[in-house]
C-alpha atoms as a PDB file:
ATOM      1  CA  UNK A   1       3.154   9.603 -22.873  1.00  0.00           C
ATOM      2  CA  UNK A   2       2.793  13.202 -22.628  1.00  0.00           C
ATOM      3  CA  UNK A   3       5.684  15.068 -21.232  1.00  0.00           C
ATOM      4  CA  UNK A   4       5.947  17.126 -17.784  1.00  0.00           C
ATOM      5  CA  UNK A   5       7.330  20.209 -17.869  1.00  0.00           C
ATOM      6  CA  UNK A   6       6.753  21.872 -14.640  1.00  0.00           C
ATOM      7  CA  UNK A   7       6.165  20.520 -10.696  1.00  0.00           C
ATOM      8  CA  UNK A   8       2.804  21.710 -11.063  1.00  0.00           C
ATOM      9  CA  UNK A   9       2.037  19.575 -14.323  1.00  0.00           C
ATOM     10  CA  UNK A  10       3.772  16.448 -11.916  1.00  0.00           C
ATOM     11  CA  UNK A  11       1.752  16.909  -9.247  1.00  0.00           C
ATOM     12  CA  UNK A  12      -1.774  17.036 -11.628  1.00  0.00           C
ATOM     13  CA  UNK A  13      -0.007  13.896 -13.293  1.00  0.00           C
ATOM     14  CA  UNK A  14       0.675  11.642 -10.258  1.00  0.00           C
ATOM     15  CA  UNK A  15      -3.459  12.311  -8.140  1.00  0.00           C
ATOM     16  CA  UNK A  16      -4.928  11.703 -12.117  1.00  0.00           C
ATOM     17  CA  UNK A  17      -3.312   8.422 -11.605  1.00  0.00           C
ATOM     18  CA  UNK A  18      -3.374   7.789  -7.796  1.00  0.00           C
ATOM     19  CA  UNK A  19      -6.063   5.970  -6.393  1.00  0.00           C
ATOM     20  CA  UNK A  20      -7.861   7.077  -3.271  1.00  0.00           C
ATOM     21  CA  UNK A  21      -7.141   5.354  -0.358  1.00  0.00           C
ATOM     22  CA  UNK A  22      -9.741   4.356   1.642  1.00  0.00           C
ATOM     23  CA  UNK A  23      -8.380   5.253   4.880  1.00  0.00           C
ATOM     24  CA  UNK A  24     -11.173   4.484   7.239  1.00  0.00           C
ATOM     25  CA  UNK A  25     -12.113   0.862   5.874  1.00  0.00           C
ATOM     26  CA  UNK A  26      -8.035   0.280   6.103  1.00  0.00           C
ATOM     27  CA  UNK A  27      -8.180   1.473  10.008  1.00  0.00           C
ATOM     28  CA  UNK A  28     -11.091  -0.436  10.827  1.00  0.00           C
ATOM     29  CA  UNK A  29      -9.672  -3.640   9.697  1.00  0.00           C
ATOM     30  CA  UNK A  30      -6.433  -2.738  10.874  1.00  0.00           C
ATOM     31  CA  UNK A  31      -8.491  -2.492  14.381  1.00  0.00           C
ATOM     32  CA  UNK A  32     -10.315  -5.588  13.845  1.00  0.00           C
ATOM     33  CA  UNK A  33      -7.280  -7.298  12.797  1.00  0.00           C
ATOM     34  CA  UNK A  34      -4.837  -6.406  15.385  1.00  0.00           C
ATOM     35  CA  UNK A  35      -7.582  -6.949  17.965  1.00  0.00           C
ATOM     36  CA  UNK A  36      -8.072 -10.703  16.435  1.00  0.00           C
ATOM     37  CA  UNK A  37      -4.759 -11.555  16.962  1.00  0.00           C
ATOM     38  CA  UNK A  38      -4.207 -10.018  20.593  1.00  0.00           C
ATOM     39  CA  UNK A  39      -7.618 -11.720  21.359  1.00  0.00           C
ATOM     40  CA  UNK A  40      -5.870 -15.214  20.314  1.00  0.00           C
ATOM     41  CA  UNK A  41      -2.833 -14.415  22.302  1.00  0.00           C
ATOM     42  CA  UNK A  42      -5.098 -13.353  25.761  1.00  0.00           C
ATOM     43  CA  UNK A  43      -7.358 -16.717  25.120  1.00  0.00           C
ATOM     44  CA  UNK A  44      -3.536 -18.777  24.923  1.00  0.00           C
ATOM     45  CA  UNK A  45      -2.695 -17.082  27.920  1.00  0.00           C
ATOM     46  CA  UNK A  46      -5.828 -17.735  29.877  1.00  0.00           C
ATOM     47  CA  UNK A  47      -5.522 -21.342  28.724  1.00  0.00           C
ATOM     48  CA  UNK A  48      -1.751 -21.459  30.249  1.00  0.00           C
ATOM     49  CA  UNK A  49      -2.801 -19.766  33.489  1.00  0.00           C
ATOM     50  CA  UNK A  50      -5.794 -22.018  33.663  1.00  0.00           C
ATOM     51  CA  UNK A  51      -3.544 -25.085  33.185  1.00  0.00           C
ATOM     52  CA  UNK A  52      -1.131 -24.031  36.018  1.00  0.00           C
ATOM     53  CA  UNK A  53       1.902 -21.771  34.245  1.00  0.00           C
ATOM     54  CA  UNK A  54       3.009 -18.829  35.959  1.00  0.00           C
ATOM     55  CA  UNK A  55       2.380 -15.439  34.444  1.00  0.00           C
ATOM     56  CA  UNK A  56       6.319 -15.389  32.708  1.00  0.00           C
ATOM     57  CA  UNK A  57       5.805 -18.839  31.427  1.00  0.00           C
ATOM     58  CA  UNK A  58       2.255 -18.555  29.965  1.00  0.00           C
ATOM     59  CA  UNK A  59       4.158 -14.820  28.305  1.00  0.00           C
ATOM     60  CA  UNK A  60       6.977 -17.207  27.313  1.00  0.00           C
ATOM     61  CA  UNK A  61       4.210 -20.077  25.607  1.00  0.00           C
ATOM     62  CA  UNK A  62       1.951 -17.489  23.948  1.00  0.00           C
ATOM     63  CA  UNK A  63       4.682 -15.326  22.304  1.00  0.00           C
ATOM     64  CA  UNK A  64       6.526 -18.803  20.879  1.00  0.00           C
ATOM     65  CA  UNK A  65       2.670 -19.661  19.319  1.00  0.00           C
ATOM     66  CA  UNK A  66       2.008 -16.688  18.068  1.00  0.00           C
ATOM     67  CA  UNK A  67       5.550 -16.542  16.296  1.00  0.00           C
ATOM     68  CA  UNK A  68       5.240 -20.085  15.464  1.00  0.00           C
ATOM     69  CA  UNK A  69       1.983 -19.572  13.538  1.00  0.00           C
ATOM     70  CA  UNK A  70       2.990 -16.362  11.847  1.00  0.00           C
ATOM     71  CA  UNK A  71       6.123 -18.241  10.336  1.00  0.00           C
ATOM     72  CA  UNK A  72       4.206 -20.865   9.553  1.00  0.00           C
ATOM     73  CA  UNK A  73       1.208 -18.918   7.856  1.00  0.00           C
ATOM     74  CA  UNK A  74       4.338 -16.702   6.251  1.00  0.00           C
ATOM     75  CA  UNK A  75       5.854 -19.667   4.671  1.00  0.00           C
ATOM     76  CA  UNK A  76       2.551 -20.933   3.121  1.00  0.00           C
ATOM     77  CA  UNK A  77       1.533 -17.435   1.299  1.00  0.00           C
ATOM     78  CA  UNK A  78      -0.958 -16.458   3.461  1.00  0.00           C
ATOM     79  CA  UNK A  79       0.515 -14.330   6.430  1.00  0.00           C
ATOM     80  CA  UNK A  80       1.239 -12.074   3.351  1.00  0.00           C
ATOM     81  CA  UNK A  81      -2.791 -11.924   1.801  1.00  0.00           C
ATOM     82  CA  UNK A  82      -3.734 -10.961   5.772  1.00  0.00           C
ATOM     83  CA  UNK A  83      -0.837  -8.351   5.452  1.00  0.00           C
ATOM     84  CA  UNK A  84      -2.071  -6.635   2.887  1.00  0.00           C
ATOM     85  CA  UNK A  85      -6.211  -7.023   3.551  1.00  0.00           C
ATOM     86  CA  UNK A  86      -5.234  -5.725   7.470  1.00  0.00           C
ATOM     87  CA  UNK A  87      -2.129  -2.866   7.067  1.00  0.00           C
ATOM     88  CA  UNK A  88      -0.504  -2.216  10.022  1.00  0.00           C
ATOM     89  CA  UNK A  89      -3.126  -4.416  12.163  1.00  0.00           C
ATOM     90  CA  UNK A  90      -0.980  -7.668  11.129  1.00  0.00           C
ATOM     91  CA  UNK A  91       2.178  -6.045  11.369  1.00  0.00           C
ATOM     92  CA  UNK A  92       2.371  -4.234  14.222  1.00  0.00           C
ATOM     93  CA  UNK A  93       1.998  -7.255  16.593  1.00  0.00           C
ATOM     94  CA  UNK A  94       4.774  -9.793  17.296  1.00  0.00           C
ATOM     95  CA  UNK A  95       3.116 -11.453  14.419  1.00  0.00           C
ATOM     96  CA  UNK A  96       4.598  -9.166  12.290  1.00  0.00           C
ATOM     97  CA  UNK A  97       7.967  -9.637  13.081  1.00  0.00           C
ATOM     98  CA  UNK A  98       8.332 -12.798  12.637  1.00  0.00           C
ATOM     99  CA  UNK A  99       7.139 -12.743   9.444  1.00  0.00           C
ATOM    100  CA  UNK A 100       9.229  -9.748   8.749  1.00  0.00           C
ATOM    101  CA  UNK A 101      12.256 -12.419   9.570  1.00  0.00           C
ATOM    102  CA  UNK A 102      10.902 -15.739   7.721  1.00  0.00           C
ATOM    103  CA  UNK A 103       9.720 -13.625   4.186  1.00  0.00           C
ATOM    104  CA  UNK A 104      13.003 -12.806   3.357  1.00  0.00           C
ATOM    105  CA  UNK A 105      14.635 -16.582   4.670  1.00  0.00           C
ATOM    106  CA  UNK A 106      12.147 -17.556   2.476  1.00  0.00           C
ATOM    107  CA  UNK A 107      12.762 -15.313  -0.573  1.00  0.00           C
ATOM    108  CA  UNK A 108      16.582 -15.509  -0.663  1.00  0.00           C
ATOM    109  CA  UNK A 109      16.603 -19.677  -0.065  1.00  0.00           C
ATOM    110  CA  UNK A 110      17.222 -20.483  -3.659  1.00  0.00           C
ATOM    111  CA  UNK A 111      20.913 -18.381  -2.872  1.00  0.00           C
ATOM    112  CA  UNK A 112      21.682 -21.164  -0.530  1.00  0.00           C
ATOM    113  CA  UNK A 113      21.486 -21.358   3.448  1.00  0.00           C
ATOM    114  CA  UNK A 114      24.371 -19.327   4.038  1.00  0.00           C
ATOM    115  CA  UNK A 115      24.531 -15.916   1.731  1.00  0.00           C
ATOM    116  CA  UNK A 116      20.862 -16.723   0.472  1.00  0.00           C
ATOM    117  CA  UNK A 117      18.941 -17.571   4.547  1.00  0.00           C
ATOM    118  CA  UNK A 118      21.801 -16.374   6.688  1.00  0.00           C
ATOM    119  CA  UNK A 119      22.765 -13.184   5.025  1.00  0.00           C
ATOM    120  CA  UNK A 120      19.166 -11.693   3.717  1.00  0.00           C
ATOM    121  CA  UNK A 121      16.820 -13.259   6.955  1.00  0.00           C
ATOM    122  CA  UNK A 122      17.637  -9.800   9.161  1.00  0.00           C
ATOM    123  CA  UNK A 123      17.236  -7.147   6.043  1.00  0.00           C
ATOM    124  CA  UNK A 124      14.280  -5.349   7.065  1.00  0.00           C
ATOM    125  CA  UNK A 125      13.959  -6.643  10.894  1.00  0.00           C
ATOM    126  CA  UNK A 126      17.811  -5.919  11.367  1.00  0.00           C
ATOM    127  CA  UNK A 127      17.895  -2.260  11.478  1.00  0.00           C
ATOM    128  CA  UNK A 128      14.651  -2.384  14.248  1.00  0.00           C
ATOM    129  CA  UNK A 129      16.836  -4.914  16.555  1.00  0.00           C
ATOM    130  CA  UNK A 130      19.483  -2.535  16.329  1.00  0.00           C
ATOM    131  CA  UNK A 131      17.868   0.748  17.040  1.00  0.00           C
ATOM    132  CA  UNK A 132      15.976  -1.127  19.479  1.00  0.00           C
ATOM    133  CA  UNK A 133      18.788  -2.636  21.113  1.00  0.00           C
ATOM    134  CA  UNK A 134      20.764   0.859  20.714  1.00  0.00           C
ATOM    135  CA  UNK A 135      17.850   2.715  22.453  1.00  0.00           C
ATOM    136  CA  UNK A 136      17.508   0.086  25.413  1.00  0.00           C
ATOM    137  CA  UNK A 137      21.552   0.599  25.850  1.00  0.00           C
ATOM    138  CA  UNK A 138      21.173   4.030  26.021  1.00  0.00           C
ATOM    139  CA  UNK A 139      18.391   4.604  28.293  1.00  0.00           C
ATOM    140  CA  UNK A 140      19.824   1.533  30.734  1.00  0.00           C
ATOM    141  CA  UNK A 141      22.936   3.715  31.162  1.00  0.00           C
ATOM    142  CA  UNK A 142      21.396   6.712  31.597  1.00  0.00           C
ATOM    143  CA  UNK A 143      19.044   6.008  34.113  1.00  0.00           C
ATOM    144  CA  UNK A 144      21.963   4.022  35.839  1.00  0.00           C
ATOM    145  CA  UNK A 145      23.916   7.162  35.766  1.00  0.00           C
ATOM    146  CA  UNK A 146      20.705   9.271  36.950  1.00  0.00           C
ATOM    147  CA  UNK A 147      18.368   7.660  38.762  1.00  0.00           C
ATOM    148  CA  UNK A 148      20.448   4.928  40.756  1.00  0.00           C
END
């Protein structure tokens, strides 16, 4: 291994052995992706609303499918292959939260159901549910203090 002296050297060192990215094939199926799965979600919902369901309950029955199917597609190895073939396409949905609960419930279950599932299911949704949580707070008391 040859040695690296200077942050010049580093920097030739680390793009000789980066790959390129291939940034516009990753946004179009990103697009493509994400579009897929909101697609699937607005047929559910037409399906609801054609069956009778209100607009909050058909909401209510396509968000529990869609999480329902990403946990389910997480915890047979394949939610993960989509992950990584569509970026931020598979994540950014609702999909992608639930898997971003069930991956580690299912990566920590050999620690048992309490420190293994219980303690590890929230490590990398937790800190979202709390900003997000925070931020809703925040901006609830604010606008009660200004607005109302």
């Amino acid at each position: 291994m040859e040695e690296i002296n200077t942050s010049k050297e580093y920097n030739d060192y680390v793009s000789k052995k980066t790959p390129d990215s291939p940034i516009l094939k990753n946004c179009f199926n990103a697009f493509w992706v994400g579009g897929l799965i909101c697609t699937i979600g607005q047929i559910l919902f037409n399906i609801c609303k054609y069956n009778g369901l209100d607009e909050t309950s058909c909401s209510t029955v396509v968000s529990i499918v869609l999480i329902g199917l990403s946990a389910f597609l997480t915890s047979i190895n394949i939610f993960n292959k989509i992950g990584k073939f569509a970026g931020a396409g598979s994540l950014v949905p609702i999909t992608g939260f639930a898997n971003s609960i069930v991956a580690p419930a299912i990566e920590y279950k050999s620690e048992g159901y309490v420190m293994g599932v219980g303690a590890k299911m929230f490590t990398v949704a937790g800190p979202v549910l709390v900003y997000g949580i925070s931020a809703a707070v925040l901006v609830g008391i604010i606008a009660k203090l200004f607005i109302f």
